[in-house]
Protein backbone atom coordinates (compact mmCIF):
# COMPACT_ATOMS: atom_id res chain seq x y z
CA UNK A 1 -4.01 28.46 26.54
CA UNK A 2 -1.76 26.23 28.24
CA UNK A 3 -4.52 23.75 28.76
CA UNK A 4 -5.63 23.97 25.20
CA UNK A 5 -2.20 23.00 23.82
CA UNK A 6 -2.06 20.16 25.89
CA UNK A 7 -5.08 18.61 25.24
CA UNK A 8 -4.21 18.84 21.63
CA UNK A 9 -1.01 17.22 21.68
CA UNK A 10 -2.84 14.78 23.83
CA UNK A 11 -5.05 14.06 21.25
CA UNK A 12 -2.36 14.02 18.44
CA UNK A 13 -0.24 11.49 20.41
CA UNK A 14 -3.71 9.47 20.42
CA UNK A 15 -4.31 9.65 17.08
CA UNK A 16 -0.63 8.49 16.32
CA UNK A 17 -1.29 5.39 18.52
CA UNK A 18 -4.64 4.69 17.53
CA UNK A 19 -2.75 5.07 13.36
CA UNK A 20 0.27 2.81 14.77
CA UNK A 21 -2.40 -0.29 16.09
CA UNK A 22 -4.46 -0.04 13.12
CA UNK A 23 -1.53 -0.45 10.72
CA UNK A 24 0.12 -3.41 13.16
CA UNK A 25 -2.96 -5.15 13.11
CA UNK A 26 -3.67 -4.95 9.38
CA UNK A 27 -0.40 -6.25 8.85
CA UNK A 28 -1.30 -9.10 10.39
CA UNK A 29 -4.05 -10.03 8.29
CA UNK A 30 -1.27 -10.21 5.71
CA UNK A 31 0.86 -13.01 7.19
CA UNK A 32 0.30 -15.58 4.85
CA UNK A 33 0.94 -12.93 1.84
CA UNK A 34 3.95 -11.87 3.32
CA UNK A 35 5.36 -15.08 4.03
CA UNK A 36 4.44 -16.29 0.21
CA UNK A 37 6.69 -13.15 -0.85
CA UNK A 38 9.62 -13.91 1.51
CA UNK A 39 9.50 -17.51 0.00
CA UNK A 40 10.03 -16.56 -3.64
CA UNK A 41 13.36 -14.92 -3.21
CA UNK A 42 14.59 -17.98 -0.64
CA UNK A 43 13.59 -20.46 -3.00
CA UNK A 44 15.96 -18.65 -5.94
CA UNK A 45 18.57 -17.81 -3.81
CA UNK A 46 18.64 -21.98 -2.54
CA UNK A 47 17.94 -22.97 -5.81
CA UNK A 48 21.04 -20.80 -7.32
CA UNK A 49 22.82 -21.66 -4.32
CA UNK A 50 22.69 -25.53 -5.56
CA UNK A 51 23.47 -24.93 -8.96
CA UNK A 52 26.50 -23.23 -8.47
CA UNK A 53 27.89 -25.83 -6.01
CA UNK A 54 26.94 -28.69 -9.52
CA UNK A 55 29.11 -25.77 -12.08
CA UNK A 56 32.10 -25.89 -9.04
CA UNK A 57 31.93 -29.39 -8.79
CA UNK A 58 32.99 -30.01 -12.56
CA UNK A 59 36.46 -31.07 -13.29
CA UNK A 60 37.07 -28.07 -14.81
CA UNK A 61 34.81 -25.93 -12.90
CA UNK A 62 32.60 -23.73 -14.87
CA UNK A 63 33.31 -20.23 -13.65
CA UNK A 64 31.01 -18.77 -16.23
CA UNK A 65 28.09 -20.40 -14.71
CA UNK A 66 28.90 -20.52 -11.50
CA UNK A 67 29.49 -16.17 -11.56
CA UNK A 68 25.47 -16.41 -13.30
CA UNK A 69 24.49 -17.99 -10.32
CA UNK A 70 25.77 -15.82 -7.78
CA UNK A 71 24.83 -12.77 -9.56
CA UNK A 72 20.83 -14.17 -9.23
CA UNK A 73 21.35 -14.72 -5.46
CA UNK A 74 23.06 -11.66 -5.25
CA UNK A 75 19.70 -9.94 -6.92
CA UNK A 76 17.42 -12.53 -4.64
CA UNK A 77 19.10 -11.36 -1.62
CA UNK A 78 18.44 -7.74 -2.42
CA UNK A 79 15.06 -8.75 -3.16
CA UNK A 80 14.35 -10.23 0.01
CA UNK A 81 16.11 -6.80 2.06
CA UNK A 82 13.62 -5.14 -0.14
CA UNK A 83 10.19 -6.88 1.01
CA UNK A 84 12.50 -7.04 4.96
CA UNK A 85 12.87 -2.90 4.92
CA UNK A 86 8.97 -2.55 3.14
CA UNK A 87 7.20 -4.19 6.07
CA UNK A 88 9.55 -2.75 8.80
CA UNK A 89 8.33 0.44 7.54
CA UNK A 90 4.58 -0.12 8.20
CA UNK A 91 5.52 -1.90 11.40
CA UNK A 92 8.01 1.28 12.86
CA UNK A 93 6.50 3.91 14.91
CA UNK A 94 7.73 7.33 14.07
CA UNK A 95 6.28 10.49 13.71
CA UNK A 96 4.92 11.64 10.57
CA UNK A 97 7.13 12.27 7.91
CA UNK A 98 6.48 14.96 4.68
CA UNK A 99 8.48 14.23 1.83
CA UNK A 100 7.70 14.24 -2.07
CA UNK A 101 6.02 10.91 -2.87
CA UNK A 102 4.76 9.64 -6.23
CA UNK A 103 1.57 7.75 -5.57
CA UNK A 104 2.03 5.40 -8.78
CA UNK A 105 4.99 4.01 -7.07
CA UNK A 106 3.09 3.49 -3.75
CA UNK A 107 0.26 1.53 -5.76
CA UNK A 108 2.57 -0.37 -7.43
CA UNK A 109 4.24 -1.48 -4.22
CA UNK A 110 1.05 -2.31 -2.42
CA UNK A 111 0.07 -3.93 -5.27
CA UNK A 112 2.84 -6.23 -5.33
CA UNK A 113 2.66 -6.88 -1.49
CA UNK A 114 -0.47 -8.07 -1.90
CA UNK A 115 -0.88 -10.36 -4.64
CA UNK A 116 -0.37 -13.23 -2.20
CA UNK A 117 -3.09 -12.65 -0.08
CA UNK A 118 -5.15 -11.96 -3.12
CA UNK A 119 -4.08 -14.85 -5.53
CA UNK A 120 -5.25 -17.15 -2.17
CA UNK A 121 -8.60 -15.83 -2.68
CA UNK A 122 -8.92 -16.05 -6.51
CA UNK A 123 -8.95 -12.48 -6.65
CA UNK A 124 -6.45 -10.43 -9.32
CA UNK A 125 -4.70 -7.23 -8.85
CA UNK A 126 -4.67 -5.05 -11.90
CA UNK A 127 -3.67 -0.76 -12.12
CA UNK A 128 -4.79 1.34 -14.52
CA UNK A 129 -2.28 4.46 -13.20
CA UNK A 130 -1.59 7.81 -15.46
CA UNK A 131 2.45 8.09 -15.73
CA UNK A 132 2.07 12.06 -16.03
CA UNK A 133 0.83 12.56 -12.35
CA UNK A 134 2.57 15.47 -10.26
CA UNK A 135 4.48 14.09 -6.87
CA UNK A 136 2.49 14.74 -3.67
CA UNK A 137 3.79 15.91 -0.65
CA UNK A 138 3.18 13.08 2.17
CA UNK A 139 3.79 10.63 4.84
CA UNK A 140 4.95 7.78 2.69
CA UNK A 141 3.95 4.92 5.56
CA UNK A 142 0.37 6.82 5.76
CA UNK A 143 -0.39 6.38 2.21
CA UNK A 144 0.99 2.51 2.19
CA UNK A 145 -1.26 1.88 5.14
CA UNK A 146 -4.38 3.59 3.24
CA UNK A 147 -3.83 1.75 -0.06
CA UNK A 148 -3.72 -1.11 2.06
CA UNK A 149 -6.62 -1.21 3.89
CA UNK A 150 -8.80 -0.08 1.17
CA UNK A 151 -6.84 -3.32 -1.04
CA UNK A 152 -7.77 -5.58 2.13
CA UNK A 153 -11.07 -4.22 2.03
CA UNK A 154 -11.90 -5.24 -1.26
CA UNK A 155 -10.18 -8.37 -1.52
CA UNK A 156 -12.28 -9.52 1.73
CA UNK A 157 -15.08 -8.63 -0.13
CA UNK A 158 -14.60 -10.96 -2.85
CA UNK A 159 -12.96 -13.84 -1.27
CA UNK A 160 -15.93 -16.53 -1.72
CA UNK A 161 -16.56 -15.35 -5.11
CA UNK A 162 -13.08 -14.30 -7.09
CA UNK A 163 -12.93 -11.16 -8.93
CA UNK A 164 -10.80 -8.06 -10.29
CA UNK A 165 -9.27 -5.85 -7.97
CA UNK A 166 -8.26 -2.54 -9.65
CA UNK A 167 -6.58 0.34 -8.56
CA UNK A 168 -6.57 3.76 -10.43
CA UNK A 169 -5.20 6.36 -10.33
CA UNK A 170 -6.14 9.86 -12.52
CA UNK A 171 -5.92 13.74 -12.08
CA UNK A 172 -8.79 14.63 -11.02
CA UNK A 173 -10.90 18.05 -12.30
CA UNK A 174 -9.99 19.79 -8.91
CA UNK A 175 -6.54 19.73 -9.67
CA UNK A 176 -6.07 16.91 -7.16
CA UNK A 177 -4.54 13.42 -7.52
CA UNK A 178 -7.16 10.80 -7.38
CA UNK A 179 -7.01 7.60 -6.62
CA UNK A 180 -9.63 4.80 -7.05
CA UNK A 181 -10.04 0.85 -5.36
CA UNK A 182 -12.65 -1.12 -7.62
CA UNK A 183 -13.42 -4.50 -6.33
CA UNK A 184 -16.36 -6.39 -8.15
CA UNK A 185 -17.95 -8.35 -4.85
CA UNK A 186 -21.52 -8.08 -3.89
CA UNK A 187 -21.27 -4.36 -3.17
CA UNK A 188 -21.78 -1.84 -0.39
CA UNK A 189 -25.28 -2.78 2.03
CA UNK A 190 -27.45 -0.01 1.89
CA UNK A 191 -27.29 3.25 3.43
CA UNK A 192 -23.80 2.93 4.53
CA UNK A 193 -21.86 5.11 2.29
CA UNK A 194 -21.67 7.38 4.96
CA UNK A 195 -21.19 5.43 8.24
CA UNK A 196 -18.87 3.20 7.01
CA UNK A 197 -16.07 6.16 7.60
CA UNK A 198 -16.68 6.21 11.42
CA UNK A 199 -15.33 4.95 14.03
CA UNK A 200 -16.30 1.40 15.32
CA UNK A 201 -18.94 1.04 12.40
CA UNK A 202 -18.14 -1.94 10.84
CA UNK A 203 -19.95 -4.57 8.36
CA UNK A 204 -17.22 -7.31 8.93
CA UNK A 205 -18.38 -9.90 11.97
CA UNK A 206 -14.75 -10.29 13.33
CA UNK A 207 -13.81 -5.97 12.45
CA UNK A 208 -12.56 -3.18 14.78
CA UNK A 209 -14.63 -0.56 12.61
CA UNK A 210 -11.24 1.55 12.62
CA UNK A 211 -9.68 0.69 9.32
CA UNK A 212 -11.85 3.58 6.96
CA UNK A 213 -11.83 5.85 10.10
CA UNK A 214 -7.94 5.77 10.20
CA UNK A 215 -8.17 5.79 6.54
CA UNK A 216 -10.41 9.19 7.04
CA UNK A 217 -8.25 10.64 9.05
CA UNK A 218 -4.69 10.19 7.02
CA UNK A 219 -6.53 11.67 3.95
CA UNK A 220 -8.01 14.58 5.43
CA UNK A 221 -4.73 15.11 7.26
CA UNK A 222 -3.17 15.20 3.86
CA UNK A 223 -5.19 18.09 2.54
CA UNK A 224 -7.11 14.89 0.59
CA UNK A 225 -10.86 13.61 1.25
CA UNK A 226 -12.58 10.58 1.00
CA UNK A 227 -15.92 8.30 -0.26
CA UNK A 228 -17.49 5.52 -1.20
CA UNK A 229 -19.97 4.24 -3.81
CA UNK A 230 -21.83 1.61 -5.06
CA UNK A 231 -21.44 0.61 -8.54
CA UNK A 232 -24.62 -0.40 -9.89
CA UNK A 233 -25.96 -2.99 -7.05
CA UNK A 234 -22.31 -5.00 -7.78
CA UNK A 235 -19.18 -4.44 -6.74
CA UNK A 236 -17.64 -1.08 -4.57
CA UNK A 237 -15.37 2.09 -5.54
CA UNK A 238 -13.63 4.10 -2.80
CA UNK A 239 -11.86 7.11 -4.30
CA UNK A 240 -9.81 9.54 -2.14
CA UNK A 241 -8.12 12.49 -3.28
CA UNK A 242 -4.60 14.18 -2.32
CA UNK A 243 -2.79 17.78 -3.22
CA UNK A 244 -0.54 17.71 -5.95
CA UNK A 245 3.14 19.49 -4.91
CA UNK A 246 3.52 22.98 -5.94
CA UNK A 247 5.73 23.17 -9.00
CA UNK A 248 9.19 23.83 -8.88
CA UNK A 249 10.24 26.64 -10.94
CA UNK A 250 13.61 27.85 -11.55
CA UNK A 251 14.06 31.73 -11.50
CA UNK A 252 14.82 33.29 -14.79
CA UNK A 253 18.33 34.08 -15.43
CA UNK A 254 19.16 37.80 -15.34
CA UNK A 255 20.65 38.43 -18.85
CA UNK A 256 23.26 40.96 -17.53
């Protein structure tokens, strides 16, 4: 028995690693998008910056403007902590953490994290998300790092071409939040529905083939599952599914 609980936490502080490199090596795929994002709130905050040093500089100075100013660095700066604390997040190693998570905020994150790296390759990011979904009980990290290879994924597919990247998200019959990555590239090559979950299987000439299986294994781990399909001969849809939260309910109040 002994034995059998070590090999399992063996195997759990494997999977942890093997989740940890993935996610650090995805991330830096995403350089150029990430330094595009940092850039934005810079370029406000120097720009602000310049034009409150013009409103000082008048003889009176112009307080009024000058207070405007510093208010929009003030909101750049917190912008920039913002994108700083995001990425540090999918960079830290730490054990898994459960907490109630809404998924439409996760998407819409990921979403804006990417639209560098996607805008490079002429490829838009559009959601089509359903405001009355239940929270989900998750490791917030895990799900980022999902939603983010499946967005890499597709935007890889479609980088010669252009295209429509969409993200949806719907409750699905089962009672379970789902969650759907359209691209519109040339689709998935035959037969590999399937494989393309496991490990080392990859159609990419320069990929690890451990993205989906990580992607597999932070789904199931979740209570969720998984798949691909074609969508008629053009384009790919991978849909994966996760619990909603058990309601909260509030005992009734004893009349006496």
């Amino acid at each position: 028995m002994a034995t059998d609980i070590e090999d399992r936490k063996r195997a759990e502080q494997l999977q942890a690693d093997l989740t940890h490199a993935s996610r650090v090596s995805t991330m830096g795929e995403l350089v150029a998008s990430i330094s595009h994002e940092l850039a934005q709130p810079i370029t406000i905050t120097t720009a602000h910056a310049r034009a409150s040093l013009r409103w000082l500089q008048r003889d009176p100075p112009d307080m009024t403007e000058v207070r405007k100013g510093t208010e929009k660095i003030v909101e750049a700066g917190a912008l920039a902590s913002e994108i700083i604390n995001r990425l540090r997040s999918l960079y830290k190693k730490a054990p898994p953490k459960q907490e109630l998570v809404a998924i439409n905020e996760i998407i819409r994150e990921m979403a804006g994290m990417m639209r560098g790296e996607a805008r490079g390759h002429g490829v838009s990011i559009r959601t089509d998300l359903n405001d009355d979904l239940p929270m989900t009980v998750a490791d917030r990290v895990q799900l980022q790092q999902v939603l983010m290879n499946l967005m890499l994924n597709g935007i890889e597919a479609m980088k010669d071409t252009g295209g429509v990247l969409m993200v949806k998200s719907q409750f699905g019959e089962d009672g379970q939040i789902e969650i759907a990555v359209k691209d519109t590239g040339p689709g998935l090559p035959v037969d590999t529905a399937n494989q393309i979950f496991d490990a080392f299987f990859t159609t990419k000439a320069q990929g690890s083939g451990m993205g989906l299986a990580i992607c597999k294994s932070i789904v199931e781990s979740h209570g969720g599952r998984i798949w691909a399909n074609g969508n008629g001969g053009r384009g790919a849809t991978f849909h994966f599914t996760l619990p909603a939260a058990p309601a909260v309910t509030t005992p009734p109040v004893d009349a006496a």
